[in-house]
Protein backbone atom coordinates (compact mmCIF):
# COMPACT_ATOMS: atom_id res chain seq x y z
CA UNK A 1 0.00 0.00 0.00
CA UNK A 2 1.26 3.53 -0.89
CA UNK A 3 1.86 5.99 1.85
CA UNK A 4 -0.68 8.58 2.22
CA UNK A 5 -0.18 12.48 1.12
CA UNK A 6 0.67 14.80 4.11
CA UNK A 7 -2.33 16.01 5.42
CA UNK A 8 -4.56 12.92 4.67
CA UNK A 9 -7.78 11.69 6.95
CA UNK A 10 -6.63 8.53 7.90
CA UNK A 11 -9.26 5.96 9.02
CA UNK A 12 -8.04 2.52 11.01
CA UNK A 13 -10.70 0.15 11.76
CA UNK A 14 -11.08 -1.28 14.92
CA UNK A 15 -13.82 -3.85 16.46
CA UNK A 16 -17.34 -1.87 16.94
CA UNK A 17 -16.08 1.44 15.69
CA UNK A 18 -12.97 3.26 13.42
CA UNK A 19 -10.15 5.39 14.67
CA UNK A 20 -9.16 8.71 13.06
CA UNK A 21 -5.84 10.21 12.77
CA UNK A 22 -4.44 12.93 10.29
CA UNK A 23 -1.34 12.02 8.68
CA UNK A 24 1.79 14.30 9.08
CA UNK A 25 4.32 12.30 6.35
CA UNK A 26 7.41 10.54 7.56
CA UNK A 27 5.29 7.90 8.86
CA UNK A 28 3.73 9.96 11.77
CA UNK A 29 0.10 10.63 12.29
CA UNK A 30 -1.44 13.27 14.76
CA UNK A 31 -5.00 11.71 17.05
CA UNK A 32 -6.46 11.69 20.09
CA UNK A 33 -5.02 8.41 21.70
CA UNK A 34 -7.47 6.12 22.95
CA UNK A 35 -7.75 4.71 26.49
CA UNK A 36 -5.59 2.12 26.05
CA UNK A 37 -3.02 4.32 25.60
CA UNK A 38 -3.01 4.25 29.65
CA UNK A 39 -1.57 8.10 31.03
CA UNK A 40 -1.71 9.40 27.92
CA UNK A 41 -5.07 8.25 26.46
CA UNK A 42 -7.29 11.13 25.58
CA UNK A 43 -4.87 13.35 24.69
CA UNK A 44 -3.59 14.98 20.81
CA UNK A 45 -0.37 13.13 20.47
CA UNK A 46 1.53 11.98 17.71
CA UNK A 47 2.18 8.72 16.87
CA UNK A 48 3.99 6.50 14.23
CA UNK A 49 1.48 5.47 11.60
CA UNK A 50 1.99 1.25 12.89
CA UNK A 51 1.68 2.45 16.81
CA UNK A 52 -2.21 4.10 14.71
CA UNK A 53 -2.95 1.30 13.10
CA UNK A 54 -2.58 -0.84 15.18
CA UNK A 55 -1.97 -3.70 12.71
CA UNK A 56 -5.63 -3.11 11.70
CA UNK A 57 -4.41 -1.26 8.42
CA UNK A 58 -5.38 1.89 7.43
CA UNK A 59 -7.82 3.78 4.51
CA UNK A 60 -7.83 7.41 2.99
CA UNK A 61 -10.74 8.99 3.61
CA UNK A 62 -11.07 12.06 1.01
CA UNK A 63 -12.69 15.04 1.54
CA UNK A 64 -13.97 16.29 -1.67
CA UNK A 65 -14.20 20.21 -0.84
CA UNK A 66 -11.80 20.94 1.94
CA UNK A 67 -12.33 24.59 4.22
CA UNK A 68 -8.60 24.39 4.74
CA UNK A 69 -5.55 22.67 2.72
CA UNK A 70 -3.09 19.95 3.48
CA UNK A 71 -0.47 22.64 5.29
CA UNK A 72 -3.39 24.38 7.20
CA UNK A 73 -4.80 21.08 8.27
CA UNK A 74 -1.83 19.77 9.47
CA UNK A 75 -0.92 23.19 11.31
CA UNK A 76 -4.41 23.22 13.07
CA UNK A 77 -3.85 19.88 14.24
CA UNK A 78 -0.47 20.93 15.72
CA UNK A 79 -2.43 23.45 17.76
CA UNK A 80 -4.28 21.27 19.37
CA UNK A 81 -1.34 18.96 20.39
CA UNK A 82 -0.77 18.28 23.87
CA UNK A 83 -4.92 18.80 24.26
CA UNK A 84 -6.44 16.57 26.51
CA UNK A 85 -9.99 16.82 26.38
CA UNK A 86 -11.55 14.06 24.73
CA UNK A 87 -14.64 12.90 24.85
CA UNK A 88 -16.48 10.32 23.19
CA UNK A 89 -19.89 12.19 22.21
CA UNK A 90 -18.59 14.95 21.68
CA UNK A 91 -14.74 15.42 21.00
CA UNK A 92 -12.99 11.87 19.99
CA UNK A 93 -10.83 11.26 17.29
CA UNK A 94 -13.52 11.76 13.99
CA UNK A 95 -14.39 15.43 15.57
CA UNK A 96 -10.86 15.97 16.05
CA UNK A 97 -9.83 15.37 12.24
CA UNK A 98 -12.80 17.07 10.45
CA UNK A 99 -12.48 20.16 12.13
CA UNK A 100 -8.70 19.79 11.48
CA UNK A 101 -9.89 19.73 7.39
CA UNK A 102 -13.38 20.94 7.15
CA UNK A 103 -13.71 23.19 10.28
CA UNK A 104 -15.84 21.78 12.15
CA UNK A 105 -16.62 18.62 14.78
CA UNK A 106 -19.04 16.22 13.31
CA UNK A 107 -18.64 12.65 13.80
CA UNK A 108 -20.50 10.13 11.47
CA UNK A 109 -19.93 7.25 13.87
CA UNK A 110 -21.03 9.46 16.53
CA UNK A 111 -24.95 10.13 14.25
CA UNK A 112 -24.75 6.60 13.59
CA UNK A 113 -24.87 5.40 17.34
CA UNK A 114 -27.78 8.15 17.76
CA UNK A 115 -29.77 6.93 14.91
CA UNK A 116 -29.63 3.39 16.12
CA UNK A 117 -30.56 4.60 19.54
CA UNK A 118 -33.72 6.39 18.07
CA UNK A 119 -34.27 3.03 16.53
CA UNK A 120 -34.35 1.25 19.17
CA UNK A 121 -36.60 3.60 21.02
CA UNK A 122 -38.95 3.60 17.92
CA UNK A 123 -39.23 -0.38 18.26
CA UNK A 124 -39.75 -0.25 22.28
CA UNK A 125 -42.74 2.34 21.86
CA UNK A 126 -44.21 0.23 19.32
CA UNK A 127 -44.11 -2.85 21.53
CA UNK A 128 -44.96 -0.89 24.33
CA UNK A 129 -47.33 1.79 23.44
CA UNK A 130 -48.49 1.02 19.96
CA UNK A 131 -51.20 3.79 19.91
CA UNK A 132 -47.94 6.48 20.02
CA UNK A 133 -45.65 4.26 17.62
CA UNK A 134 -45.02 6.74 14.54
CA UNK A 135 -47.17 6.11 11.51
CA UNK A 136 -45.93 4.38 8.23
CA UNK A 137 -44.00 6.48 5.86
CA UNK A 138 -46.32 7.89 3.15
CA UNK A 139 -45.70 10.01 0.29
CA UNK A 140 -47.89 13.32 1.37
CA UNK A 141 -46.43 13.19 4.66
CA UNK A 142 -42.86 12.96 3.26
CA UNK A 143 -43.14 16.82 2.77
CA UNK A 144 -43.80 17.13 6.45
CA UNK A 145 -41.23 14.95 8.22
CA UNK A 146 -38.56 17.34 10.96
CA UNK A 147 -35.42 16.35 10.83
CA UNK A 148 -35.76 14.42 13.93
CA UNK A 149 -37.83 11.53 12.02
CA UNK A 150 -36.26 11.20 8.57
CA UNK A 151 -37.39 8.98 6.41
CA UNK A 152 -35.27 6.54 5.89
CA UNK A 153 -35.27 6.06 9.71
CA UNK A 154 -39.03 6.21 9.68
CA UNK A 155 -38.99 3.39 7.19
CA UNK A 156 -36.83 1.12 9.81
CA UNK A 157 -38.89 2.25 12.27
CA UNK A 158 -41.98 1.13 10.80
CA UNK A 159 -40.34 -2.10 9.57
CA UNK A 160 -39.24 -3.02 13.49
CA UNK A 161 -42.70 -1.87 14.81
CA UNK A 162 -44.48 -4.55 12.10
CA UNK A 163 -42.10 -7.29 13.23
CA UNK A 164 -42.42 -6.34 17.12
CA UNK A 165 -45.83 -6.49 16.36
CA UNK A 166 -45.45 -10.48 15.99
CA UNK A 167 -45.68 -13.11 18.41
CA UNK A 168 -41.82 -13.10 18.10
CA UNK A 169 -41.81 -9.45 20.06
CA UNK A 170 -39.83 -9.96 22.78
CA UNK A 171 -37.05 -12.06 21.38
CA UNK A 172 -37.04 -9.37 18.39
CA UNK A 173 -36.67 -6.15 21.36
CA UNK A 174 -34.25 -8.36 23.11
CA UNK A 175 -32.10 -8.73 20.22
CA UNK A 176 -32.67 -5.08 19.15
CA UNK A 177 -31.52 -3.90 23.13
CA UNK A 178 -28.82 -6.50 23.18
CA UNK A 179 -27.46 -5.45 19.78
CA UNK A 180 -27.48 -1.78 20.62
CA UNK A 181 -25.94 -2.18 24.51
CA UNK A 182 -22.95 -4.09 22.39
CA UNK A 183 -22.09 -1.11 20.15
CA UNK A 184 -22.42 1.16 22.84
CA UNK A 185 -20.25 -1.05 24.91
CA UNK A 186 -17.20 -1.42 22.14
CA UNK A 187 -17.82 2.28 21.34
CA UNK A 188 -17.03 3.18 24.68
CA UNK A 189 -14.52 0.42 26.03
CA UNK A 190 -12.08 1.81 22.93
């Protein structure tokens, strides 16, 4: 595999989640260390690109329209080195990168974990309080969907409230539960 450009979103995956890093050259690569990193977990450090990987290999994530270029990137991540305030929700490694290129903290694992939470709640009201469970996606109410119920997640939603609506309900939310306690559980553990 070739080396990635200076200044390159480097994605390592790990189990239940991916780790982030920006990639310096010279086979160093700026992140927020994770907690097994033992005193210095949580903190901006950086690393050689094996000691990221973690013999989990590596990908380039590209950013098609970048706020600020390779040299700026890499000089906003040096101003943040030495920082130790991570935070899983809502400053870990993906946050830390994107607002490094782009400019600001967004995490798609982070909307990921949310959306399967609202899932999950979706399923337990059906199974629970069917009467309140949202309606089935239609195409005049499309229009009127917030952004809170979107429609592909209205879709699932519907799909797990017709299936917890069968006598195999409670195996079905216990699955749903256990499934969504395990991510959360890797997601944090790492």
């Amino acid at each position: 595999m070739p080396l990635p450009q200076s200044g390159d979103h480097l994605v390592s995956p790990r189990i239940g989640y991916q780790h982030h890093g920006l990639f310096l050259g010279d086979h160093q690569v700026i992140h927020y260390r994770g907690v097994s990193a033992g005193e210095r977990s949580g903190q901006v450090a950086i690393t050689s690109l094996a000691e990221f990987c973690q013999r989990q290999g590596y990908h380039v994530q590209h950013h098609g329209m970048r706020a600020y270029n390779r040299e700026e990137s890499i000089d906003r991540a040096y101003s943040r080195l030495g920082e130790a305030h991570y935070s899983t929700l809502l400053n870990n490694c993906e946050h830390f990168v994107r607002w490094c290129i782009d400019g600001f903290h967004y995490s798609k694992q982070i909307n990921q974990l949310i959306a399967t939470g609202w899932v999950a709640h979706q399923a337990i009201r059906a199974v629970t309080h069917p009467s309140t469970a949202s309606p089935p996606l239609t195409l005049s109410g499309l229009a009127t969907r917030t952004v809170l119920n979107p429609p592909a997640t209205t879709a699932v939603a519907a799909a797990a409230s017709s299936l917890l609506s069968t006598t195999a309900a409670p195996i079905t939310l216990s699955l749903v539960a256990t499934y969504g306690l395990y991510r959360a559980w890797r997601w944090f553990r790492d």
